[in-house]
C-alpha atoms as a PDB file:
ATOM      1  CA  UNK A   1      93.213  62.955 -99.077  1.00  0.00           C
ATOM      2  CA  UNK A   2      92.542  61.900 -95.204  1.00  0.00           C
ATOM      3  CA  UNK A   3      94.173  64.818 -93.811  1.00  0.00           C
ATOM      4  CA  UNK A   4      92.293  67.307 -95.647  1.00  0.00           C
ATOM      5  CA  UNK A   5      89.194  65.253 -94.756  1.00  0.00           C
ATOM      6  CA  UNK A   6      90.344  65.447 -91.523  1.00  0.00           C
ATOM      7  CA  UNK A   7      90.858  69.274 -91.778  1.00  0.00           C
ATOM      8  CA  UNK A   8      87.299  69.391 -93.626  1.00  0.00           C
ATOM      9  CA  UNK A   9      85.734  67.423 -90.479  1.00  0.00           C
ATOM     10  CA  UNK A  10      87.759  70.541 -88.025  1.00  0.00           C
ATOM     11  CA  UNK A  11      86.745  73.130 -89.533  1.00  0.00           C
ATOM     12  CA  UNK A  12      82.900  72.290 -90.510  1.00  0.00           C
ATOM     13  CA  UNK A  13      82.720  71.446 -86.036  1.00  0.00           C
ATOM     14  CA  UNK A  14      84.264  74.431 -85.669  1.00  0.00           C
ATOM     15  CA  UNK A  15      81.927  76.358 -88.061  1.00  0.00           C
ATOM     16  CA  UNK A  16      78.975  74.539 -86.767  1.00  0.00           C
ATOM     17  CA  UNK A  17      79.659  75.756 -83.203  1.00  0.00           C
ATOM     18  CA  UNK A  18      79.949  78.929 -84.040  1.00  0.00           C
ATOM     19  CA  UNK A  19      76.804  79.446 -85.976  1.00  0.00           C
ATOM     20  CA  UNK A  20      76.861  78.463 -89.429  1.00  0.00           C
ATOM     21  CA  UNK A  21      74.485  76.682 -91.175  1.00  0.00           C
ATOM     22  CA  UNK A  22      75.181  73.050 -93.823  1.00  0.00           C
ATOM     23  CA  UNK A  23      75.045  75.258 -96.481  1.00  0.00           C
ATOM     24  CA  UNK A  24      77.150  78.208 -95.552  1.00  0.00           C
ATOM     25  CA  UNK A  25      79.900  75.229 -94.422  1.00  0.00           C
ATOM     26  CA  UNK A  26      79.302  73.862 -97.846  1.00  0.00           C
ATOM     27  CA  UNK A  27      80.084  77.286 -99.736  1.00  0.00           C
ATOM     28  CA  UNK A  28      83.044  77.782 -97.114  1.00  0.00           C
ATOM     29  CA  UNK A  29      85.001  74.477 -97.785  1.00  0.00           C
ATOM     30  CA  UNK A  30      83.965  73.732-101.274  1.00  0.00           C
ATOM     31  CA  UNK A  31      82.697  70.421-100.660  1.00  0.00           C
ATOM     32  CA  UNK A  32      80.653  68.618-102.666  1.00  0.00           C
ATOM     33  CA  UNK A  33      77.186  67.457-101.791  1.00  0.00           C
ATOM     34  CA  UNK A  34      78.324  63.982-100.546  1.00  0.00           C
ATOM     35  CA  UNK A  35      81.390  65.326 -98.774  1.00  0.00           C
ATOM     36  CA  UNK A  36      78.776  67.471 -96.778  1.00  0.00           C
ATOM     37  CA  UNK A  37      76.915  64.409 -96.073  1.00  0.00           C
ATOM     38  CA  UNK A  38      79.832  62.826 -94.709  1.00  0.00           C
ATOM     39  CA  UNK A  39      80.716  65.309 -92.600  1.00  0.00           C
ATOM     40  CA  UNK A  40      77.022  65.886 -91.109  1.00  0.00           C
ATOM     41  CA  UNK A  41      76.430  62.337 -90.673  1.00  0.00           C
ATOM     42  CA  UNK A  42      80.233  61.870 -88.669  1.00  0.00           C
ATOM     43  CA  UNK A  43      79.208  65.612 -86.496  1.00  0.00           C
ATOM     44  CA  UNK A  44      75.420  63.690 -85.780  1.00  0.00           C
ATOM     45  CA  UNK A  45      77.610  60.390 -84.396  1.00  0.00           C
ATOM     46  CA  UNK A  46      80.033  62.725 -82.217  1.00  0.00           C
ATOM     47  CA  UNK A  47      77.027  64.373 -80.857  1.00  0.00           C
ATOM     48  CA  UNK A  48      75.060  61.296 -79.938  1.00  0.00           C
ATOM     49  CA  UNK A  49      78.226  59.925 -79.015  1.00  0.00           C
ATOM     50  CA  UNK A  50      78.893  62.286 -76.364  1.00  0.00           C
ATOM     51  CA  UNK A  51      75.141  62.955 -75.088  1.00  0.00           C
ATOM     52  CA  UNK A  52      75.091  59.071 -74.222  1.00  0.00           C
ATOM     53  CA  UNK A  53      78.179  58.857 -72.524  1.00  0.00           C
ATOM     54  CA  UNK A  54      76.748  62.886 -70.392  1.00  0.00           C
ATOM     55  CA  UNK A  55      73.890  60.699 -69.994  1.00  0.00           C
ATOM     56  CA  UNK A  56      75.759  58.094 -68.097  1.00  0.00           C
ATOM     57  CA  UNK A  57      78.720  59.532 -66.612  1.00  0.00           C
ATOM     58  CA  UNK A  58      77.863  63.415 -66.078  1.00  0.00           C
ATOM     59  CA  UNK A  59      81.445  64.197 -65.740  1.00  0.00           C
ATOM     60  CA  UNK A  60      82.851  61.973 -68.836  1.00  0.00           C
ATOM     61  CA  UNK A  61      85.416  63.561 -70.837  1.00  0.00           C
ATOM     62  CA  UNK A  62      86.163  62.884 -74.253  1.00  0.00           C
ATOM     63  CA  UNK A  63      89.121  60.704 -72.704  1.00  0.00           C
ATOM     64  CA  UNK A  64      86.253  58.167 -71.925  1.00  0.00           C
ATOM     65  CA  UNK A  65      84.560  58.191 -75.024  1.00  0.00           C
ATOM     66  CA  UNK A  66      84.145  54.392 -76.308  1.00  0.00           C
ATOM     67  CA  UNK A  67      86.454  53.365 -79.232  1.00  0.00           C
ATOM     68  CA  UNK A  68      83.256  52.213 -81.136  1.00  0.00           C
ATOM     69  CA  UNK A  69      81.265  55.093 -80.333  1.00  0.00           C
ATOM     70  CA  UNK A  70      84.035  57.572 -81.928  1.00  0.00           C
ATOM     71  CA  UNK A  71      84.354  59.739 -85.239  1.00  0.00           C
ATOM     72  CA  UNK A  72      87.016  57.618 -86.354  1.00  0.00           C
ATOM     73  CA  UNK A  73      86.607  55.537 -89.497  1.00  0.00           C
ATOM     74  CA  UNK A  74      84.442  52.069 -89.216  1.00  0.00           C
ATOM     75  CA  UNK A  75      87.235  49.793 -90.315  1.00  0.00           C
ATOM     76  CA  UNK A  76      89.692  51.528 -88.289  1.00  0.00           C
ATOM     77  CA  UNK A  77      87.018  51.392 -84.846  1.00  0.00           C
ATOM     78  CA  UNK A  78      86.436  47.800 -85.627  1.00  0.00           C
ATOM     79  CA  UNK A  79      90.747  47.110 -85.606  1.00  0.00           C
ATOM     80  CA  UNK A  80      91.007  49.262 -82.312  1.00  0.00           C
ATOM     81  CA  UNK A  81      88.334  47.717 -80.366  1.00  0.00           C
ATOM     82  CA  UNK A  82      89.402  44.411 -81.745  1.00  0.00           C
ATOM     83  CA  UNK A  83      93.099  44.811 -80.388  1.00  0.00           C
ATOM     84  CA  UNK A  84      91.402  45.939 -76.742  1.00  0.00           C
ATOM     85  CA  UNK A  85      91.265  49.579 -76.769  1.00  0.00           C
ATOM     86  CA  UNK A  86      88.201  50.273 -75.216  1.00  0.00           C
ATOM     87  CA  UNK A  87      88.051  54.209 -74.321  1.00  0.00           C
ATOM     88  CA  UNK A  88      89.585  56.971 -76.840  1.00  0.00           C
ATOM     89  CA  UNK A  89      91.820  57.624 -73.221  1.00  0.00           C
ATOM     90  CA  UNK A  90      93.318  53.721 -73.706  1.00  0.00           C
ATOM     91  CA  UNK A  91      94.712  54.954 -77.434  1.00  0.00           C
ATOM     92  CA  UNK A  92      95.958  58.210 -76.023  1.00  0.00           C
ATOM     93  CA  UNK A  93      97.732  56.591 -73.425  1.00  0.00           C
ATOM     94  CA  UNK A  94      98.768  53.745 -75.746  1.00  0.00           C
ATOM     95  CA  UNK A  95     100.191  56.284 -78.420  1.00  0.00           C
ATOM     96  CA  UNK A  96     102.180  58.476 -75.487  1.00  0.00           C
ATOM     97  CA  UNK A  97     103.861  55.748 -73.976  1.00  0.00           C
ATOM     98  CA  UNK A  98     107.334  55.534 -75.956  1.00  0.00           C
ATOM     99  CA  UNK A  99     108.527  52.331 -74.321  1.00  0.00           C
ATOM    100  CA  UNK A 100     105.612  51.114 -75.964  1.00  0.00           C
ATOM    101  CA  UNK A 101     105.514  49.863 -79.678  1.00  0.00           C
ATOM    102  CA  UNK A 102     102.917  52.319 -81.668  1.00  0.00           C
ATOM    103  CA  UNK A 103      99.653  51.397 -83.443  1.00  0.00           C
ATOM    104  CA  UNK A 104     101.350  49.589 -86.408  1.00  0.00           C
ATOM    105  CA  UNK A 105     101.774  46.615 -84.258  1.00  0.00           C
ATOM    106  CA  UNK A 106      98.092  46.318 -84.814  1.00  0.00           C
ATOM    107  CA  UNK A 107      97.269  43.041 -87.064  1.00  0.00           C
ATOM    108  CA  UNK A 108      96.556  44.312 -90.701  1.00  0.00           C
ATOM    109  CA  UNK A 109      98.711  47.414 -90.283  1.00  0.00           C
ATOM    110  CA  UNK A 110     102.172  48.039 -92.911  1.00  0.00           C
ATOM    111  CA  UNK A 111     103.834  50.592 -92.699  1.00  0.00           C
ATOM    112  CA  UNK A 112     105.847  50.106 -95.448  1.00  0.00           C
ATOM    113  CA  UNK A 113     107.141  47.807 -98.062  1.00  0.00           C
ATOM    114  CA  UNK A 114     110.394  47.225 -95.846  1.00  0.00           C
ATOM    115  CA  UNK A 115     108.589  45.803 -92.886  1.00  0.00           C
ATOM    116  CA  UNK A 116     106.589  43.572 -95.197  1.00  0.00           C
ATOM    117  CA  UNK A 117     109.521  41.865 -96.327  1.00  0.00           C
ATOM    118  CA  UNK A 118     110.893  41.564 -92.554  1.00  0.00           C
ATOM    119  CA  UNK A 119     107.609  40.032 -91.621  1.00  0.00           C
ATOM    120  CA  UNK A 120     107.565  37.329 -94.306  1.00  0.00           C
ATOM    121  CA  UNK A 121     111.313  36.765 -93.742  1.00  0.00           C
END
């Protein structure tokens, strides 16, 4: 279900940029009315998102986009700025590091029933 949100959120941007109107993106994706709503309120944040941090630092990339001012989901924002990633840059450079242990280290996080047992054990 989260990847084809994901995919939803893509290709509605990518639609949106080129031209197309809510309703055209609705008829496109088949998405229901609150999917749609979803998707226009998470393309409003990334646009206020990234006019405040233009605003600030004319020649910001996304890399410096603030964890908390991202697309990603609230609960998962909260976890990320609450383990000290503070830029979207941090995480990539987090995730790309192999001699570092990956984001399931992150308090809250299983991966699977196997490392549930190993961490009560």
């Amino acid at each position: 279900m989260s990847e084809q949100a994901t995919l939803n959120l893509e290709e509605a941007h990518y639609l949106r940029t080129t031209g197309h109107s809510y309703r055209q993106i609705r008829q496109k994706l088949g998405l229901t009315v609150n999917q749609l709503a979803l998707i226009k309120r998470t393309l409003k944040r990334a646009k206020a998102a990234q006019t405040r941090l233009r605003r600030i630092k004319p020649d910001a990339t996304a890399r410096d986009l603030p964890v908390g001012q991202s697309i990603l989901p609230p609960d998962l924002r909260k976890r990320l700025a609450a383990a000290g990633f503070r830029t979207l840059g941090d995480l990539e450079d987090r995730l790309a590091d192999p001699d570092l242990p990956g984001l399931e280290t992150l308090g809250g996080y299983r991966s699977s029933s196997r490392a549930v047992g190993e961490a009560d054990a």
